[in-house]
C-alpha atoms as a PDB file:
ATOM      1  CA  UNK A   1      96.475 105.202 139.564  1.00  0.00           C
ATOM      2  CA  UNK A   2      99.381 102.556 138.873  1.00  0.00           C
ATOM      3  CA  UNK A   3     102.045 104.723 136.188  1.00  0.00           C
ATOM      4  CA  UNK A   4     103.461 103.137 133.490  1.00  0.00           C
ATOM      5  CA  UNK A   5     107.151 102.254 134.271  1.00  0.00           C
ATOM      6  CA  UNK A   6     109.404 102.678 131.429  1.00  0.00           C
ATOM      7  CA  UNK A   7     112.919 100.983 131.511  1.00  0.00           C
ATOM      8  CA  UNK A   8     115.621 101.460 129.537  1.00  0.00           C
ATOM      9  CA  UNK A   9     118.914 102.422 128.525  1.00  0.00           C
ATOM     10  CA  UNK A  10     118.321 107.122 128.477  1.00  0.00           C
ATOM     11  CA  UNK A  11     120.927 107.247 125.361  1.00  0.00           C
ATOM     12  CA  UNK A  12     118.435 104.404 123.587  1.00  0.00           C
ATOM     13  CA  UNK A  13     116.766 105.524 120.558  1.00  0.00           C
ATOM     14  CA  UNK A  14     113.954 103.342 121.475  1.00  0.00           C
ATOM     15  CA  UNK A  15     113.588 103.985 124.682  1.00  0.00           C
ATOM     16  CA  UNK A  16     113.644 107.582 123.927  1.00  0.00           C
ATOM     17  CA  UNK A  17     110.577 106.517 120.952  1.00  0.00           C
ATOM     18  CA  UNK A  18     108.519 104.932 124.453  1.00  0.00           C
ATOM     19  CA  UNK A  19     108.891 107.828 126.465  1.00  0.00           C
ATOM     20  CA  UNK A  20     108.558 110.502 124.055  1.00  0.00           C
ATOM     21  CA  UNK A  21     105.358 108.489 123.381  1.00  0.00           C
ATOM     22  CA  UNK A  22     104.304 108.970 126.918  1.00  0.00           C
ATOM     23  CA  UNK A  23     105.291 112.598 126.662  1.00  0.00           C
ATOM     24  CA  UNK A  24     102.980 113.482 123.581  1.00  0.00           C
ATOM     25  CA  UNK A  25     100.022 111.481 125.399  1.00  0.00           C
ATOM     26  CA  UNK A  26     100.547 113.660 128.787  1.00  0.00           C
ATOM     27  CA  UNK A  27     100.703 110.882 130.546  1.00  0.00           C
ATOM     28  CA  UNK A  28     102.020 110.086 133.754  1.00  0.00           C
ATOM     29  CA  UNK A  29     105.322 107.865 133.572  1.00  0.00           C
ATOM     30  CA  UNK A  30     108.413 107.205 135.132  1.00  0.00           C
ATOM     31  CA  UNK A  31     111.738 105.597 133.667  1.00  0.00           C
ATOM     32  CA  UNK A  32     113.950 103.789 135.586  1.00  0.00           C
ATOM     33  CA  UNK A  33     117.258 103.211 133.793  1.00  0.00           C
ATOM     34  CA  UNK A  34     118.069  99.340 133.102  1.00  0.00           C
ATOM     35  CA  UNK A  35     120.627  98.739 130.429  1.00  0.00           C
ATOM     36  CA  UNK A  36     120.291  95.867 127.999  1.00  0.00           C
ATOM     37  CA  UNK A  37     120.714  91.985 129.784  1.00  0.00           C
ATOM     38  CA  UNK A  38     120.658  93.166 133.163  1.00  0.00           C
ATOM     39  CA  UNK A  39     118.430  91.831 135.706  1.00  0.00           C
ATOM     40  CA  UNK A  40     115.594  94.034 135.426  1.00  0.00           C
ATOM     41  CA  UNK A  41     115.336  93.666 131.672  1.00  0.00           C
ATOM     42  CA  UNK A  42     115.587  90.364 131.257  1.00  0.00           C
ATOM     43  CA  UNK A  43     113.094  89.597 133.896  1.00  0.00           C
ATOM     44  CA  UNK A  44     110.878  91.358 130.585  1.00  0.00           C
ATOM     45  CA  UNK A  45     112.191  91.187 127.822  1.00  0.00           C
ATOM     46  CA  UNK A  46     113.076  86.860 126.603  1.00  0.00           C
ATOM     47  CA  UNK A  47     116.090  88.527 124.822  1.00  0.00           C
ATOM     48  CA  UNK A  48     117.570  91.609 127.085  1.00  0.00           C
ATOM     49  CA  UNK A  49     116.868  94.500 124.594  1.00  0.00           C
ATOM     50  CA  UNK A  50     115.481  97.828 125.494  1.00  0.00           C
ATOM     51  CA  UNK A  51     113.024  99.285 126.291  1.00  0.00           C
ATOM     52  CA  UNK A  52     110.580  97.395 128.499  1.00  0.00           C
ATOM     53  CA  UNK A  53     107.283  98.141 130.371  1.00  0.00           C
ATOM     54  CA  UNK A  54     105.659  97.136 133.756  1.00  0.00           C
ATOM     55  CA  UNK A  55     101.764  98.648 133.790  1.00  0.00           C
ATOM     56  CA  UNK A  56     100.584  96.694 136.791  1.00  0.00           C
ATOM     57  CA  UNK A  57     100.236  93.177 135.999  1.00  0.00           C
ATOM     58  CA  UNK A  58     101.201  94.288 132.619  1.00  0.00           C
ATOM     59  CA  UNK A  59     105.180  93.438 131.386  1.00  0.00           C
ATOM     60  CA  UNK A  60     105.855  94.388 127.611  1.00  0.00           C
ATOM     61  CA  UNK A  61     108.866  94.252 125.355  1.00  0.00           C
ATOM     62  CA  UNK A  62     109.514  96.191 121.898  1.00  0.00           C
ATOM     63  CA  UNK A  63     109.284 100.074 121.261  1.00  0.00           C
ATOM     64  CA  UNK A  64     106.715  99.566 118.738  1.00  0.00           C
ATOM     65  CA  UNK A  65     104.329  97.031 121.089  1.00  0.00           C
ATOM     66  CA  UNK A  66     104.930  99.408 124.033  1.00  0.00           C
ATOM     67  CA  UNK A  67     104.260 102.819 121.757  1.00  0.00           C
ATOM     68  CA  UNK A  68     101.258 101.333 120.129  1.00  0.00           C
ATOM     69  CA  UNK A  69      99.943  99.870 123.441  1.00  0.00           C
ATOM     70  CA  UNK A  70     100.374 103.175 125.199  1.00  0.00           C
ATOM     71  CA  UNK A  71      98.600 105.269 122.229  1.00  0.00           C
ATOM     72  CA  UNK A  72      95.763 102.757 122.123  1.00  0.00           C
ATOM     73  CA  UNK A  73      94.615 102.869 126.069  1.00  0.00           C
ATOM     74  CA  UNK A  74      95.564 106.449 127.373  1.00  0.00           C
ATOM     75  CA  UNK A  75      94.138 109.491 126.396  1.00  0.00           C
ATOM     76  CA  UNK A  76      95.674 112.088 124.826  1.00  0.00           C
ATOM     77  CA  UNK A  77      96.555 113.060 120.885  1.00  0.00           C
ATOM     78  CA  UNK A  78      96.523 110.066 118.743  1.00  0.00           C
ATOM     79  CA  UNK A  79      99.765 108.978 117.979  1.00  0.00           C
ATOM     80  CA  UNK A  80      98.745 106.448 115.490  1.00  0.00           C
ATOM     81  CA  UNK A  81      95.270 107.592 113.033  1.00  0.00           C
ATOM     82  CA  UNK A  82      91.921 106.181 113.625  1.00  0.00           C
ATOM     83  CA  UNK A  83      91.750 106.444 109.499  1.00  0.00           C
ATOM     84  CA  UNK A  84      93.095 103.183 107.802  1.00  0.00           C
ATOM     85  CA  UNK A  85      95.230 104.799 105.232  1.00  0.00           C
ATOM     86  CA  UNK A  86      97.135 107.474 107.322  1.00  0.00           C
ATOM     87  CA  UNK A  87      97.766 104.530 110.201  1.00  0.00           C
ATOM     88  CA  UNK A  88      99.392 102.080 107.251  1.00  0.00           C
ATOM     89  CA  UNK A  89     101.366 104.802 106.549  1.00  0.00           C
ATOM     90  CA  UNK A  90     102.154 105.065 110.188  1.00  0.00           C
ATOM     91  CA  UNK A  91     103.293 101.094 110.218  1.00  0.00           C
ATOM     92  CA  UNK A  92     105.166 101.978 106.617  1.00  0.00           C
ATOM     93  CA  UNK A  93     107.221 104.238 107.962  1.00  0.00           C
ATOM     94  CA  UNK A  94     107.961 102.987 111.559  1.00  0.00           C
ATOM     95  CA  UNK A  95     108.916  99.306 109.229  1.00  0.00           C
ATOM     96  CA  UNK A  96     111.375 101.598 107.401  1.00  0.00           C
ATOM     97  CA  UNK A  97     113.068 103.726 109.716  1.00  0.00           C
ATOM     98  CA  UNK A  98     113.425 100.438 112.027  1.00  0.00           C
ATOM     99  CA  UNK A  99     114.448  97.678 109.493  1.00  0.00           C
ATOM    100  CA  UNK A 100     116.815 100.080 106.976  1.00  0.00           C
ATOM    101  CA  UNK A 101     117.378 103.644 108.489  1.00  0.00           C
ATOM    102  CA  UNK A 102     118.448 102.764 112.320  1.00  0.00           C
ATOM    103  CA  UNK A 103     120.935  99.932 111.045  1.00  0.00           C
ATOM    104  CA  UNK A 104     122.574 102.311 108.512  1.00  0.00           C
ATOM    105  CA  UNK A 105     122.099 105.521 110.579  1.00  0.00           C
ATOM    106  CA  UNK A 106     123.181 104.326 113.797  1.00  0.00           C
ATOM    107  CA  UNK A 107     124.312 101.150 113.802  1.00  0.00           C
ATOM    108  CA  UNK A 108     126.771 101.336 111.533  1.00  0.00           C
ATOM    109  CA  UNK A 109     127.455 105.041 111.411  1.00  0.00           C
ATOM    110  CA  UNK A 110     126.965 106.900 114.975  1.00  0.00           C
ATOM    111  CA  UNK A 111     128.331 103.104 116.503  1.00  0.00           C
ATOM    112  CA  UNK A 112     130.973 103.795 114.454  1.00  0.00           C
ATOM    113  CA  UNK A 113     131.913 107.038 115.999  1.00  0.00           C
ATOM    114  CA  UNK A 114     130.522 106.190 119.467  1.00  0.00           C
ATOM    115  CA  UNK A 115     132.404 102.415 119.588  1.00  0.00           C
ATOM    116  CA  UNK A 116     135.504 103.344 118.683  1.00  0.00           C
ATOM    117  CA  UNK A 117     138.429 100.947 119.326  1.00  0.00           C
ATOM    118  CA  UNK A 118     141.215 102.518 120.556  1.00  0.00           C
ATOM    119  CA  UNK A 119     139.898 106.140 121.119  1.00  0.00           C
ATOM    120  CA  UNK A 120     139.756 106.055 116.749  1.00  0.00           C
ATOM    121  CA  UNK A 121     136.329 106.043 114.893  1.00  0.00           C
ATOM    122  CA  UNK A 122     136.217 103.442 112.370  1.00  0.00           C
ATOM    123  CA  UNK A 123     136.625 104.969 108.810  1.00  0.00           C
ATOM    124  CA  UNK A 124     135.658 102.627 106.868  1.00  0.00           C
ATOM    125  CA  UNK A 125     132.931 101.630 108.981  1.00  0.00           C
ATOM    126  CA  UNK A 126     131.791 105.277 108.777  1.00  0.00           C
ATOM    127  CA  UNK A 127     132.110 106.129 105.041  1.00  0.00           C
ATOM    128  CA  UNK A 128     130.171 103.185 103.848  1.00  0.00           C
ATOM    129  CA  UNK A 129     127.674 104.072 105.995  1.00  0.00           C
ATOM    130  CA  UNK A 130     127.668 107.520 104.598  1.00  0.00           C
ATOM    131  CA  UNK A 131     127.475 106.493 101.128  1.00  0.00           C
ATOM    132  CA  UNK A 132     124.354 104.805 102.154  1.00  0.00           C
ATOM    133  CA  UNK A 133     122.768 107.546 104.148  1.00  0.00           C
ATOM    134  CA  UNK A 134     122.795 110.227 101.351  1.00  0.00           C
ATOM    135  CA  UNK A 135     120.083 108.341  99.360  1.00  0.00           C
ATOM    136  CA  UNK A 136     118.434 107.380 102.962  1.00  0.00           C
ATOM    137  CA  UNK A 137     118.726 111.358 103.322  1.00  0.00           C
ATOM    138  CA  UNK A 138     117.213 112.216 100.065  1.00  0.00           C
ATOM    139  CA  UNK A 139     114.432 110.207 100.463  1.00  0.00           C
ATOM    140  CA  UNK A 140     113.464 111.416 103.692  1.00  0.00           C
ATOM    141  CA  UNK A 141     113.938 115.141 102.815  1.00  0.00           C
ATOM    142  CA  UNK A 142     111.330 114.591 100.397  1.00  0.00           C
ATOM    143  CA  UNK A 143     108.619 112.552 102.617  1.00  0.00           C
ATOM    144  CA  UNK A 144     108.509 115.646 104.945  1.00  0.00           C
ATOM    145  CA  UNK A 145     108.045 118.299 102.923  1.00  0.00           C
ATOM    146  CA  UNK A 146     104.926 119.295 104.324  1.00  0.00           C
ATOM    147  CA  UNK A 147     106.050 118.707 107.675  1.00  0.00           C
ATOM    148  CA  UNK A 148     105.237 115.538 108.797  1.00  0.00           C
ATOM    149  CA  UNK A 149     106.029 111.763 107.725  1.00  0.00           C
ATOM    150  CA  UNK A 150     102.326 110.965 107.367  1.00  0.00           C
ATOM    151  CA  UNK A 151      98.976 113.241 107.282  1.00  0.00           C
ATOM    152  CA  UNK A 152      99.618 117.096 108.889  1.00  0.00           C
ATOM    153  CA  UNK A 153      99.945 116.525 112.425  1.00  0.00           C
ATOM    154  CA  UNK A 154     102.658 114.434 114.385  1.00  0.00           C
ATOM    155  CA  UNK A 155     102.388 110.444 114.531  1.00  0.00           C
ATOM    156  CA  UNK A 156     104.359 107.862 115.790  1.00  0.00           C
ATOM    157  CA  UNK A 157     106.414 107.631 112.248  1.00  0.00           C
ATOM    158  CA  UNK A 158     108.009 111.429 112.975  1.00  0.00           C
ATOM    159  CA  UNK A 159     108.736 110.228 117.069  1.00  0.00           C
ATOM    160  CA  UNK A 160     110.183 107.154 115.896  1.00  0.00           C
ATOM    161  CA  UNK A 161     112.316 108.824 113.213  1.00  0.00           C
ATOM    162  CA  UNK A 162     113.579 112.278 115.644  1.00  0.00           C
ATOM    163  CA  UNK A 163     115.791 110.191 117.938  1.00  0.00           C
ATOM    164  CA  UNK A 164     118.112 108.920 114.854  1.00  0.00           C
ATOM    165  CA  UNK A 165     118.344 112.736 113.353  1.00  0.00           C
ATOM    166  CA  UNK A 166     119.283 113.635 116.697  1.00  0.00           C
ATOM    167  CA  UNK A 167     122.709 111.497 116.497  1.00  0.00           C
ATOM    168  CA  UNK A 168     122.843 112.102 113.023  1.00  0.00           C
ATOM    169  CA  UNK A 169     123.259 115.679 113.641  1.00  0.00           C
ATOM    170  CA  UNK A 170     125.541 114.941 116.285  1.00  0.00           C
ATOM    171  CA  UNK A 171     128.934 114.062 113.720  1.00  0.00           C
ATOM    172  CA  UNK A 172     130.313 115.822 110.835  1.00  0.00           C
ATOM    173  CA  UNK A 173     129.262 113.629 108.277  1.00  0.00           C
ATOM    174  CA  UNK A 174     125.820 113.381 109.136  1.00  0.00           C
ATOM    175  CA  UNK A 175     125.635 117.118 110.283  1.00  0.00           C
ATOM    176  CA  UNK A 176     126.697 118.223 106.515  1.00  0.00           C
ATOM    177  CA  UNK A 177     124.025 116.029 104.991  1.00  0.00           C
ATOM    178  CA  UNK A 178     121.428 117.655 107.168  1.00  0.00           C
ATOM    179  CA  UNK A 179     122.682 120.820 106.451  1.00  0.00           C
ATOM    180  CA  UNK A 180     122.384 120.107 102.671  1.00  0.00           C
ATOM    181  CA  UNK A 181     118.608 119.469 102.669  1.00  0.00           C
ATOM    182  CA  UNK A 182     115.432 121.417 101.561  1.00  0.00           C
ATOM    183  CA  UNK A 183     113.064 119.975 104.275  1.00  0.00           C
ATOM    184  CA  UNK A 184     114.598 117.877 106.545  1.00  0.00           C
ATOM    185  CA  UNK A 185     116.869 120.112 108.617  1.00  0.00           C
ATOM    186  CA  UNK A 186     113.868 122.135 109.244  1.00  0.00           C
ATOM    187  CA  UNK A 187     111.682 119.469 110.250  1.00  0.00           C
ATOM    188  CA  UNK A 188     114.246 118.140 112.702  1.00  0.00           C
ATOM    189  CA  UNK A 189     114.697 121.707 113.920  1.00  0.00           C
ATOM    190  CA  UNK A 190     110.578 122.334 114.807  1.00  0.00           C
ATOM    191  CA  UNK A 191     110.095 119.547 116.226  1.00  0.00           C
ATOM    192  CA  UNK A 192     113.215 119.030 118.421  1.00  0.00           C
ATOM    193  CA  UNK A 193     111.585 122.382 120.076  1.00  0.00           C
ATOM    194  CA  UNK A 194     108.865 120.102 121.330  1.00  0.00           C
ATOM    195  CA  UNK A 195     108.851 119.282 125.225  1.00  0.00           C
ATOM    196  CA  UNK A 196     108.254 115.867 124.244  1.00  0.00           C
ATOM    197  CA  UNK A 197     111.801 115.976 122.778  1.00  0.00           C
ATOM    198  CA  UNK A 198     113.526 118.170 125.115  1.00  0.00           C
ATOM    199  CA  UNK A 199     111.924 116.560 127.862  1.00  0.00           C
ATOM    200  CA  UNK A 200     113.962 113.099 127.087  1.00  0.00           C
ATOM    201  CA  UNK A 201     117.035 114.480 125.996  1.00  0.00           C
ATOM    202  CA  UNK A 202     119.877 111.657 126.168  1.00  0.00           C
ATOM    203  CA  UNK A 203     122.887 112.212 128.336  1.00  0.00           C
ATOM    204  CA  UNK A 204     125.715 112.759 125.971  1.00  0.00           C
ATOM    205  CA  UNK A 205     127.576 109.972 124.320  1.00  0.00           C
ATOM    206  CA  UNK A 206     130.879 108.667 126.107  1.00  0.00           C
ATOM    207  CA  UNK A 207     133.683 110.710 124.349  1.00  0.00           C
ATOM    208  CA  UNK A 208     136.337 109.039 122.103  1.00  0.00           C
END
């Protein structure tokens, strides 16, 4: 049996979505690290982002397209409900986390940390960003109360959203706003015990 190949930048939120994704399915995998416009990502992907998959004959671009593929033809948990209501609110919150939390939460807050000119994190890059993130923060404290993003057992929404609390944690700002929650902290703190999570743990990020 062909395995998937996974490729990707490890420190990659996304990629770390795809192969977390593989993880939860117990399927076989194996990543081979390929960092955004380089040759063996843009022979996949039309516009060099990561990840990208090779299945056999099979090439496929976009976390979401490669999570949903991979949940939809192996075996294993579902990632993503069989009932219509609990998968929309799979898409919902996947459409959120992409389109409003990962530009706030990382891109302009851990990027500002982790792209810092000089050796100095961007402060004003940062607090704006903050300002943002405590109703971002609020909001998502209150979606997992019971546990989960959608239903009572892990989708695709709660792997998609782990990677970002996982930076989040990793500064002061965004440490202190997780510690300040009812839920959230202890969401991010069960299911970071998971082998799916430990299993693609990120080298750390370069220091500044």
């Amino acid at each position: 049996m062909v395995a998937i190949e996974i490729i990707g930048n490890p420190r990659s939120t996304y990629t770390r979505v795809v192969r977390m994704t593989c993880e939860e399915k117990s399927i076989p995998y194996t990543f081979t690290t390929g960092l955004p416009h380089t040759p063996p990502v843009n022979a996949i992907h039309p516009f060099g982002k990561v990840p990208v998959m090779r299945y056999g004959d099979l090439e496929l671009y976009e976390s979401k397209a490669i999570a949903t593929y991979i949940d939809r033809s192996c075996p294993g948990p579902k990632l993503i409900p069989d009932d219509p209501m609990l998968a929309a609110g799979v898409e919902k919150w996947v459409s959120v986390v992409n389109s409003i939390i990962d530009p706030v939460m990382i891109r302009e807050y851990v990027l500002g940390y982790a792209l810092a000119k000089d050796g100095k994190p961007d402060p004003a890059r940062i607090s704006g960003a903050v300002e943002k993130m405590k109703k971002q923060i609020a909001i998502l404290d209150a979606a997992v109360a019971n546990g989960y993003l959608v239903g009572d057992s892990l989708t695709l929404a709660d792997v998609n959203l782990m990677p970002i609390l996982f930076y989040l944690g990793r500064f002061p700002e965004g440490a202190a706003l997780l510690d300040g929650t009812t839920h959230l902290k202890a969401y991010f703190e069960r299911h970071a015990a998971r082998p799916s999570f430990k299993n693609t743990t990120p080298p750390p990020l370069p220091k500044t």
